[in-house]
N, C-alpha and C. Protein backbone atom coordinates (compact mmCIF):
# COMPACT_ATOMS: atom_id res chain seq x y z
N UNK A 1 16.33 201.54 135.30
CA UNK A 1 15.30 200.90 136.09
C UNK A 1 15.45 201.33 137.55
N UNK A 2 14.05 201.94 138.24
CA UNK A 2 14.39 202.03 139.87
C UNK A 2 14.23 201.17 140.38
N UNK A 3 14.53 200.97 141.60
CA UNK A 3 14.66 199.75 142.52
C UNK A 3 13.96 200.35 143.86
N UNK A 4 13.33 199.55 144.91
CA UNK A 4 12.83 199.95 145.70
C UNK A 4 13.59 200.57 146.84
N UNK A 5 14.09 201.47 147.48
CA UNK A 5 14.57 202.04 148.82
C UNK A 5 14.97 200.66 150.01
N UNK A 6 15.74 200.51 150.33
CA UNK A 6 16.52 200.08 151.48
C UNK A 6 15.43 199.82 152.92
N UNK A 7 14.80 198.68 152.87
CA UNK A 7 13.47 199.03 153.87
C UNK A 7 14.54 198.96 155.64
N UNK A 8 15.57 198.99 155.76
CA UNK A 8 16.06 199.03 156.69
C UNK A 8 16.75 200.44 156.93
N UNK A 9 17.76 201.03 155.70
CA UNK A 9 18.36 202.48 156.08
C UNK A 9 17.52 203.46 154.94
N UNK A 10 17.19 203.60 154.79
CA UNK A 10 15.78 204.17 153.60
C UNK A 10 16.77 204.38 152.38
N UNK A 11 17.89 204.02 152.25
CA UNK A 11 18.79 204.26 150.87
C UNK A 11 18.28 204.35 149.45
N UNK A 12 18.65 204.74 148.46
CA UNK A 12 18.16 204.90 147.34
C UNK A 12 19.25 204.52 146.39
N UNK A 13 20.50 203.49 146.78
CA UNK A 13 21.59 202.60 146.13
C UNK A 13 21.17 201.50 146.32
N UNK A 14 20.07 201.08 146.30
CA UNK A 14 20.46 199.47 146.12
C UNK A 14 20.28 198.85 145.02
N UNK A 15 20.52 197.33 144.77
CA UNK A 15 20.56 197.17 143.07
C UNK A 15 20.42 195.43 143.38
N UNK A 16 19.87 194.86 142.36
CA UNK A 16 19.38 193.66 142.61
C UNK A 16 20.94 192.45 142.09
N UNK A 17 20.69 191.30 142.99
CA UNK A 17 21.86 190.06 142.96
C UNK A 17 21.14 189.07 142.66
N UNK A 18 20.82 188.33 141.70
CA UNK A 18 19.78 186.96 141.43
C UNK A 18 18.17 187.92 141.38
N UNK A 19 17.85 187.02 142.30
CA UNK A 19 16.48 187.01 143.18
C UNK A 19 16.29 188.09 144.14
N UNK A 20 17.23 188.41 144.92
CA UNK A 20 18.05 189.44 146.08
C UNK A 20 18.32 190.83 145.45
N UNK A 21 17.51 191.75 146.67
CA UNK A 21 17.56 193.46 146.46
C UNK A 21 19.12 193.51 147.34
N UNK A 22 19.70 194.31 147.16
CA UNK A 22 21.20 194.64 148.29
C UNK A 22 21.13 195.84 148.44
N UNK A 23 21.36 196.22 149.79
CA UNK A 23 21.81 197.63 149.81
C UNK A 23 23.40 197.62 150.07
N UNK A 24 23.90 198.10 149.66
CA UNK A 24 25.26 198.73 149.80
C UNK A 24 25.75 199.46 151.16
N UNK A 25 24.90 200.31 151.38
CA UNK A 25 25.37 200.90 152.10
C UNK A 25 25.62 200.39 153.48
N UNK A 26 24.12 199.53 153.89
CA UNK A 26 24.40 198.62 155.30
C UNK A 26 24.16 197.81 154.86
N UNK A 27 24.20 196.89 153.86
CA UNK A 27 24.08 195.56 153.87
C UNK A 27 23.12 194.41 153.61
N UNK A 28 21.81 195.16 154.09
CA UNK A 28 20.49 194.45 154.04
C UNK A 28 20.54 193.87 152.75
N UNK A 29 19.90 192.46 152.94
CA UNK A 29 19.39 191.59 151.44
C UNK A 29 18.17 191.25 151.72
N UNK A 30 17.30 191.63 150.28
CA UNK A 30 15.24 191.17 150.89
C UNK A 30 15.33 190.60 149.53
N UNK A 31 14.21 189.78 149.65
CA UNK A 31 13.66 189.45 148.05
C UNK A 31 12.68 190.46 147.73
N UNK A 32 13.15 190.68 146.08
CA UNK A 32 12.27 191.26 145.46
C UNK A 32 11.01 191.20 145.56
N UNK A 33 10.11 190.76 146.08
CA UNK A 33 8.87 190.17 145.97
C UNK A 33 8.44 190.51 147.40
N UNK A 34 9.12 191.06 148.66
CA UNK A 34 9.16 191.19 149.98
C UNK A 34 7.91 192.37 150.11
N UNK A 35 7.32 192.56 151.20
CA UNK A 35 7.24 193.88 151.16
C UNK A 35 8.31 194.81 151.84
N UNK A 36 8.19 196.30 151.23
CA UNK A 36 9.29 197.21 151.09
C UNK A 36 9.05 197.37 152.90
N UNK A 37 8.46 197.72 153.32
CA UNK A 37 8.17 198.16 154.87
C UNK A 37 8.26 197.01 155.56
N UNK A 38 8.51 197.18 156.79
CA UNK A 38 9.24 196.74 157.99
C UNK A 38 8.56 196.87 159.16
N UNK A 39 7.64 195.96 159.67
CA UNK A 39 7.17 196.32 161.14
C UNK A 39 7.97 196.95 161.52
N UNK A 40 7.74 197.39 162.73
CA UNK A 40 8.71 198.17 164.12
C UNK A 40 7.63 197.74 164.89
N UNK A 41 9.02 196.40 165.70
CA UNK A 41 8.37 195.61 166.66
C UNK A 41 7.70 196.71 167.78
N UNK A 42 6.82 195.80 168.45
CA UNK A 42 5.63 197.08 169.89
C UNK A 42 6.31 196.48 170.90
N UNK A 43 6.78 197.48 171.32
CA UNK A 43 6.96 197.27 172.93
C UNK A 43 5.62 197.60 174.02
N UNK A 44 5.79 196.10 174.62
CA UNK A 44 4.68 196.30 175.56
C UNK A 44 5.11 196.98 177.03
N UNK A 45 4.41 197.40 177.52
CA UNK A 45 5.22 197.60 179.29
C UNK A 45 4.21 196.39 180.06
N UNK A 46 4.51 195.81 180.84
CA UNK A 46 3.67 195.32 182.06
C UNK A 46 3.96 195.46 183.39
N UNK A 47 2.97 195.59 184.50
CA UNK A 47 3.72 195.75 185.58
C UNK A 47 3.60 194.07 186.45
N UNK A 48 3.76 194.63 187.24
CA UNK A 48 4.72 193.11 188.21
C UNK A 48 3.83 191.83 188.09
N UNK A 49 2.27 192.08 188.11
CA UNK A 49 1.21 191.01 188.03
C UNK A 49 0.89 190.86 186.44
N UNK A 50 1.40 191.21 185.44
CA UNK A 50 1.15 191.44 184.29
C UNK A 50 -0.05 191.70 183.56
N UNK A 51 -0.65 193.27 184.15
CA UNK A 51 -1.58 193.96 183.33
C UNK A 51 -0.67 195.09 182.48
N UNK A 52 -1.00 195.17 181.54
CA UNK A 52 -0.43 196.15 180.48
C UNK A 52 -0.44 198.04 181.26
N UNK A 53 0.34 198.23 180.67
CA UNK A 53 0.47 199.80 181.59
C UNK A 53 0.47 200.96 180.53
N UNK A 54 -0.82 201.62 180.24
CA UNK A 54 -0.48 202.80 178.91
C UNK A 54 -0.36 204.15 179.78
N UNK A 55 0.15 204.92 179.04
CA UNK A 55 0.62 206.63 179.48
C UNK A 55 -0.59 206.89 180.76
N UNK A 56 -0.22 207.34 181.46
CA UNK A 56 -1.57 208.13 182.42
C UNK A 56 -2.28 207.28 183.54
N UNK A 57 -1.42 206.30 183.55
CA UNK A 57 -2.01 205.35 184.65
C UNK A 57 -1.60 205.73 186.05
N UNK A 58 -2.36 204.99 186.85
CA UNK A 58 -1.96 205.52 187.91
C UNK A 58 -1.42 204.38 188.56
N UNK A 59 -0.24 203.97 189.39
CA UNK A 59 0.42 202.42 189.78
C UNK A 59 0.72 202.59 191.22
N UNK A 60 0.83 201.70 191.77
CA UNK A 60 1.33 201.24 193.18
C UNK A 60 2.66 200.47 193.35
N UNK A 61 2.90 200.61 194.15
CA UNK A 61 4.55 200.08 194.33
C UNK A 61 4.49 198.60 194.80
N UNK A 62 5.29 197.71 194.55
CA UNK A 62 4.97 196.58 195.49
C UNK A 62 5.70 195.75 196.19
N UNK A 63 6.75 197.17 196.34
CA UNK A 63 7.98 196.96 197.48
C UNK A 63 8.60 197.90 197.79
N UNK A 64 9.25 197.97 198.87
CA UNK A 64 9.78 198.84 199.87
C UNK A 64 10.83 199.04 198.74
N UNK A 65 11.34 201.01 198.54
CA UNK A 65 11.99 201.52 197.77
C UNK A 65 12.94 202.12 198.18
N UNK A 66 14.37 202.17 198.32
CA UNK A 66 15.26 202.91 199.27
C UNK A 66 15.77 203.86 198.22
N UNK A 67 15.24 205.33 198.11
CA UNK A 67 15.92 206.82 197.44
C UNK A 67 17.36 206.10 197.59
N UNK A 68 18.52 206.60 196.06
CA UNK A 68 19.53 206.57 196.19
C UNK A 68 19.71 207.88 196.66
N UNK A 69 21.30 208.26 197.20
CA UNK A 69 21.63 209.02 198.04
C UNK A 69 20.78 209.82 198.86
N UNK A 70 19.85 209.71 199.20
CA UNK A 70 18.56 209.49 200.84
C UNK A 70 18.40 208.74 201.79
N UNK A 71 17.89 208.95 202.58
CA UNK A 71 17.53 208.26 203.31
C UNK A 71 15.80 208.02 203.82
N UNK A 72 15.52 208.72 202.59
CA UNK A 72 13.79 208.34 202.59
C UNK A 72 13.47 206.94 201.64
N UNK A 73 12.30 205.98 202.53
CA UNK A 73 11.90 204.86 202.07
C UNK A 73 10.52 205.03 201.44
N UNK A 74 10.48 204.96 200.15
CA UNK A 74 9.03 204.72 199.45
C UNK A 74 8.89 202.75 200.12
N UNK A 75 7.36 203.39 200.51
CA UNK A 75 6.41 202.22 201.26
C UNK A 75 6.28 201.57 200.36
N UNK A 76 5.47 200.46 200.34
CA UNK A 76 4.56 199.34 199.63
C UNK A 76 3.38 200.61 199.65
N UNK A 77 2.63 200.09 198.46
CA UNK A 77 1.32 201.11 198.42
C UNK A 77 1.04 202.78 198.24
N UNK A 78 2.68 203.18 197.82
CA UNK A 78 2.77 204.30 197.83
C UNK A 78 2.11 204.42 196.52
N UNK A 79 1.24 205.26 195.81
CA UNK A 79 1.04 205.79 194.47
C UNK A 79 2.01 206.64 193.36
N UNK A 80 1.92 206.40 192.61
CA UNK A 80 2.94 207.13 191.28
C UNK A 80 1.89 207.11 190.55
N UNK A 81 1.36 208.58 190.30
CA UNK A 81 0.48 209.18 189.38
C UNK A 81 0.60 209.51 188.03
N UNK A 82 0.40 209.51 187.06
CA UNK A 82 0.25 209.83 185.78
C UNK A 82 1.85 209.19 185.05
N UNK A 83 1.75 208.28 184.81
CA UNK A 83 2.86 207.45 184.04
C UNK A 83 3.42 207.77 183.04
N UNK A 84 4.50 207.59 182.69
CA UNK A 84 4.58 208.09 181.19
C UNK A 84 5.65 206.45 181.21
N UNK A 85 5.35 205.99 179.63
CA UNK A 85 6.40 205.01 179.38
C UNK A 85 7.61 205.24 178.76
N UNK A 86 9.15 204.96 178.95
CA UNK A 86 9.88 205.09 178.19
C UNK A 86 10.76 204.20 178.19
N UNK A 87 11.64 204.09 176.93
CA UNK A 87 12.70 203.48 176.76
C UNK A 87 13.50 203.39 177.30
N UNK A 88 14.14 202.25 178.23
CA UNK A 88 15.47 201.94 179.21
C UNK A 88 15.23 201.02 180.38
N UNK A 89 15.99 200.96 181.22
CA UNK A 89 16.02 200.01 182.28
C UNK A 89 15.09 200.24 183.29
N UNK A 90 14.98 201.77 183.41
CA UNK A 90 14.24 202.27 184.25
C UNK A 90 12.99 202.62 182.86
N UNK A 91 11.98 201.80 183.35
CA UNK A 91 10.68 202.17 181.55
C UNK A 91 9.80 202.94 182.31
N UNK A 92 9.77 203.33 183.27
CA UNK A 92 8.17 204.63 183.90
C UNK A 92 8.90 205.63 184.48
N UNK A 93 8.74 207.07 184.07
CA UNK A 93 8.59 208.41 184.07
C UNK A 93 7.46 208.42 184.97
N UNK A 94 7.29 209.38 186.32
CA UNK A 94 6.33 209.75 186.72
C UNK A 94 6.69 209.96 188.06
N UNK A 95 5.42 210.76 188.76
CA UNK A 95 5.61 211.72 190.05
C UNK A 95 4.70 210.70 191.35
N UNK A 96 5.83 210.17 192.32
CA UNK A 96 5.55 209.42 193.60
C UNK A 96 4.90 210.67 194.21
N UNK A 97 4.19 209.95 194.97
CA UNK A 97 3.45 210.60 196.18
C UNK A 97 4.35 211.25 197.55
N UNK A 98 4.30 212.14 197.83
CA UNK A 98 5.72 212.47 198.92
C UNK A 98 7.29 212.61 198.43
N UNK A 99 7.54 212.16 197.15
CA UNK A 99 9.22 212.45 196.74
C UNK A 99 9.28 212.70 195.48
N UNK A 100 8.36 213.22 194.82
CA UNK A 100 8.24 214.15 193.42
C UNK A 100 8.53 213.12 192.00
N UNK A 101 9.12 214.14 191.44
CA UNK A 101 9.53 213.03 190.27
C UNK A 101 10.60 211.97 189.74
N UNK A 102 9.76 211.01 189.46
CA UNK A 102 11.22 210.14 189.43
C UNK A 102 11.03 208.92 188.22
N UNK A 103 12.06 208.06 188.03
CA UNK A 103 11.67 206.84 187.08
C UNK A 103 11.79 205.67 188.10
N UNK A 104 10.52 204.72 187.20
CA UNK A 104 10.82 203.48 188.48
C UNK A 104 10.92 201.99 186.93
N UNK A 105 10.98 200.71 187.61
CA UNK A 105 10.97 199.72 186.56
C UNK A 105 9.31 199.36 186.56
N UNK A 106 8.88 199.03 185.64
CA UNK A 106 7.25 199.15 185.89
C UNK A 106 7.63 196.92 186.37
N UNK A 107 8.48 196.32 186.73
CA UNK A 107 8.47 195.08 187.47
C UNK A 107 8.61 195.14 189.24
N UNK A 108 8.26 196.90 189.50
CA UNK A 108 8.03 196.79 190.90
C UNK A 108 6.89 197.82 191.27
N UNK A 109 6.27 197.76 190.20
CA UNK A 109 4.68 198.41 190.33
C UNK A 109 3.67 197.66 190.27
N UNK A 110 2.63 198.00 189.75
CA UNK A 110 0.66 197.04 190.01
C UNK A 110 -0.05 198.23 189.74
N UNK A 111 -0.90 198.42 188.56
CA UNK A 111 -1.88 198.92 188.18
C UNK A 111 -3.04 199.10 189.18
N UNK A 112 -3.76 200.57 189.56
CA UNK A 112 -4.40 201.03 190.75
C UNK A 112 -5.43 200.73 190.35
């Protein structure tokens, strides 16, 4: 008899306990009756006033920015053109106006 794939490590060992699918390999327990797939939670981005921020936006700063090892200050109101979102502390990829490319936290930006 097959058993359904591991909806957490895509395994093809798992084997049923009661009611309960197991995988072996990491551990996961679902009920039989589950579905096999697994959201993958959405990460939203928002910036500081909380409008949503997708790829290609264009944002404003909404505080004075001190360059590490510089001594140039990104203004209030400076622009950061074409956004990109990513994964980490720092979540926006993209090119300031006057100091090229850089990552910022999109909780010290505002949608233009």
């Amino acid at each position: 008899m097959s058993f359904p794939p591991c909806p957490t490590c895509l395994s093809t060992l798992t084997y049923p306990d009661g009611e309960l699918l197991i995988c072996p390999e990491c551990g996961h327990e679902w009920g039989a009756s589950a579905p096999t797939e697994t959201a993958e939670p959405v990460t939203v981005w928002k910036d500081a006033v909380g409008n949503v921020l997708q790829d290609g936006d264009t944002v404003t700063l909404t505080k004075d920015l001190k360059l590490k090892g510089s001594s140039v200050v990104l203004k209030v109101g400076t622009k950061a053109r074409n956004i990109r979102r990513i994964e980490g502390d720092h979540d926006i990829d993209c090119k300031v106006d006057g100091a090229g490319a850089m990552q910022l936290k999109s909780s010290v930006v505002k949608k233009a």
